[in-house]
C-alpha atoms as a PDB file:
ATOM      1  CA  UNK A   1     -89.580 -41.018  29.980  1.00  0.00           C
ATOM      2  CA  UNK A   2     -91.391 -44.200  28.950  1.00  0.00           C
ATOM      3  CA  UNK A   3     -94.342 -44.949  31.116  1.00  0.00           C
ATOM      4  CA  UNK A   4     -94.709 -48.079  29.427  1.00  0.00           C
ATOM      5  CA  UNK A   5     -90.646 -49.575  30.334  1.00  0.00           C
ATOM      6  CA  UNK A   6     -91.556 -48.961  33.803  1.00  0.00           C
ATOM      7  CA  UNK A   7     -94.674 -50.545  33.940  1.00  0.00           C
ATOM      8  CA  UNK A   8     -92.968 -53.789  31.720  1.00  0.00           C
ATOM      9  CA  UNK A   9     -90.406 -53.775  34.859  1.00  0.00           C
ATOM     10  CA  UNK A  10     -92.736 -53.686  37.207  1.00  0.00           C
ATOM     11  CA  UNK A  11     -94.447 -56.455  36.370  1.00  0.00           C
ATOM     12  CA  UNK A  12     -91.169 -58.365  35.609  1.00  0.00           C
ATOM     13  CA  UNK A  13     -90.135 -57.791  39.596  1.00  0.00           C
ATOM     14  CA  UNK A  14     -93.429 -58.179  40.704  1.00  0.00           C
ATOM     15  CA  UNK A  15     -93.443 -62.114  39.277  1.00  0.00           C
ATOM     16  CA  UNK A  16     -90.119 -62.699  41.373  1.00  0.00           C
ATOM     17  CA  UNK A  17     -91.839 -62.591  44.441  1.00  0.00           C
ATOM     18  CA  UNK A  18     -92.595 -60.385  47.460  1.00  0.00           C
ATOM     19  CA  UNK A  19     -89.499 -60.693  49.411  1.00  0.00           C
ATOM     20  CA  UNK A  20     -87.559 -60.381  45.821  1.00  0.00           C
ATOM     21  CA  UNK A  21     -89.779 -57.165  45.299  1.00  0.00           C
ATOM     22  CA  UNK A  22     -88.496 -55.790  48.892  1.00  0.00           C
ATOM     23  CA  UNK A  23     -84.933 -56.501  48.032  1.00  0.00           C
ATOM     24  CA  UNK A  24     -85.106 -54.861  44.924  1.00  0.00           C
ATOM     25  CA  UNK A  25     -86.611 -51.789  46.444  1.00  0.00           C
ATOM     26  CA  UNK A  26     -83.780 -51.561  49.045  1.00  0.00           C
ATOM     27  CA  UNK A  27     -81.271 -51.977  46.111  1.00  0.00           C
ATOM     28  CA  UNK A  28     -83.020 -49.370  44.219  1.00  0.00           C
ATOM     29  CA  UNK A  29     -82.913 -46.904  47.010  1.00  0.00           C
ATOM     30  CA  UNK A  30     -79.472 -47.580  48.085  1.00  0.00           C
ATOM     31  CA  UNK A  31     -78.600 -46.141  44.437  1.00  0.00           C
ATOM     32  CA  UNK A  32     -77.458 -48.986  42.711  1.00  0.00           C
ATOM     33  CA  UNK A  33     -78.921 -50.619  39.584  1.00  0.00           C
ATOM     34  CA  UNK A  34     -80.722 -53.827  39.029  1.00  0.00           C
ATOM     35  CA  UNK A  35     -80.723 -55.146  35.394  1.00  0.00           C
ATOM     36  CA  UNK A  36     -83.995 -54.275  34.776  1.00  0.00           C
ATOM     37  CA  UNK A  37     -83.195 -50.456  35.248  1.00  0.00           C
ATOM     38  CA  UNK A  38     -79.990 -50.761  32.826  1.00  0.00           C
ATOM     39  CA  UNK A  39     -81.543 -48.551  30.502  1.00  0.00           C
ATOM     40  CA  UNK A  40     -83.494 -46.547  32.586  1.00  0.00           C
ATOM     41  CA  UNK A  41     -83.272 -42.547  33.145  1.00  0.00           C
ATOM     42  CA  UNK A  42     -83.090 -40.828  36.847  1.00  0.00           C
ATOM     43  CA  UNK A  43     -86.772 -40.568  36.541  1.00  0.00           C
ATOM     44  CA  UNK A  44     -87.769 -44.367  34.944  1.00  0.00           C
ATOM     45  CA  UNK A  45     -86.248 -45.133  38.112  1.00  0.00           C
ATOM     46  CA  UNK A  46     -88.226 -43.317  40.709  1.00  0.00           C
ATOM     47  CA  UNK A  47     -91.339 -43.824  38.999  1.00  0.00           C
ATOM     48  CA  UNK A  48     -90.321 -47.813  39.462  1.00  0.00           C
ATOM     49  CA  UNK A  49     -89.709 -47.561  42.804  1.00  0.00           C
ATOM     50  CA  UNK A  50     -92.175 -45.863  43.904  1.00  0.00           C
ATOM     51  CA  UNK A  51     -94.568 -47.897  42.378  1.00  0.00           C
ATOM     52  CA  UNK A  52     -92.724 -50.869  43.557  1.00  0.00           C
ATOM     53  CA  UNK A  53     -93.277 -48.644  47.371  1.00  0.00           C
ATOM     54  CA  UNK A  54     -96.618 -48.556  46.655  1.00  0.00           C
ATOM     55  CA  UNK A  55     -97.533 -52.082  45.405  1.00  0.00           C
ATOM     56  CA  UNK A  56     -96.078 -53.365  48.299  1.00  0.00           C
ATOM     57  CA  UNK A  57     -97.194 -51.274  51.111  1.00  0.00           C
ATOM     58  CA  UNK A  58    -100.727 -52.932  50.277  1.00  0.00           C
ATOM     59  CA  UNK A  59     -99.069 -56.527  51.254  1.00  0.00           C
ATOM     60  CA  UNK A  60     -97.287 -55.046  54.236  1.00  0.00           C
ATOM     61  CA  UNK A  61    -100.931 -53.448  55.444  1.00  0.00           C
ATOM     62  CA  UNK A  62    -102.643 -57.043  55.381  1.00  0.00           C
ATOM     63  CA  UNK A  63    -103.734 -58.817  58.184  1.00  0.00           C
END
C-alpha cells in the first residue's frame, strides 16, 4: 500500500471542491471507481475515503 498515492489523491479531490469531495465519497462507497483510484488496491481505497470522511466531517461540523 502506498501511503503517499493516497495522500497525492487526496489532495487532488480535495482542490475540486467540497460538494465535488461529497460526491466522490458517495461514489467511492457505492463501490465504483473514480479515476483517481484506477490504480488503487482494496485498501488505497479505504484509506482515501476515509480520509476523504474525515476531512470533511470537519466542514460539515462548522457553524
Amino acid at each position: 500500500m502506498s501511503h503517499a498515492r493516497v495522500i497525492q489523491a487526496i489532495e487532488s479531490i480535495c482542490n475540486t471542491g467540497c460538494t465535488s469531495v461529497s460526491n466522490i465519497i458517495q461514489i467511492l462507497e457505492s463501490g465504483k471507481p473514480i479515476k483517481e483510484t484506477r490504480d488503487f488496491s482494496d485498501a488505497e481505497i479505504n484509506e482515501l475515503k476515509n480520509e476523504l470522511k474525515s476531512i470533511m466531517s470537519v466542514y460539515e461540523n462548522k457553524d
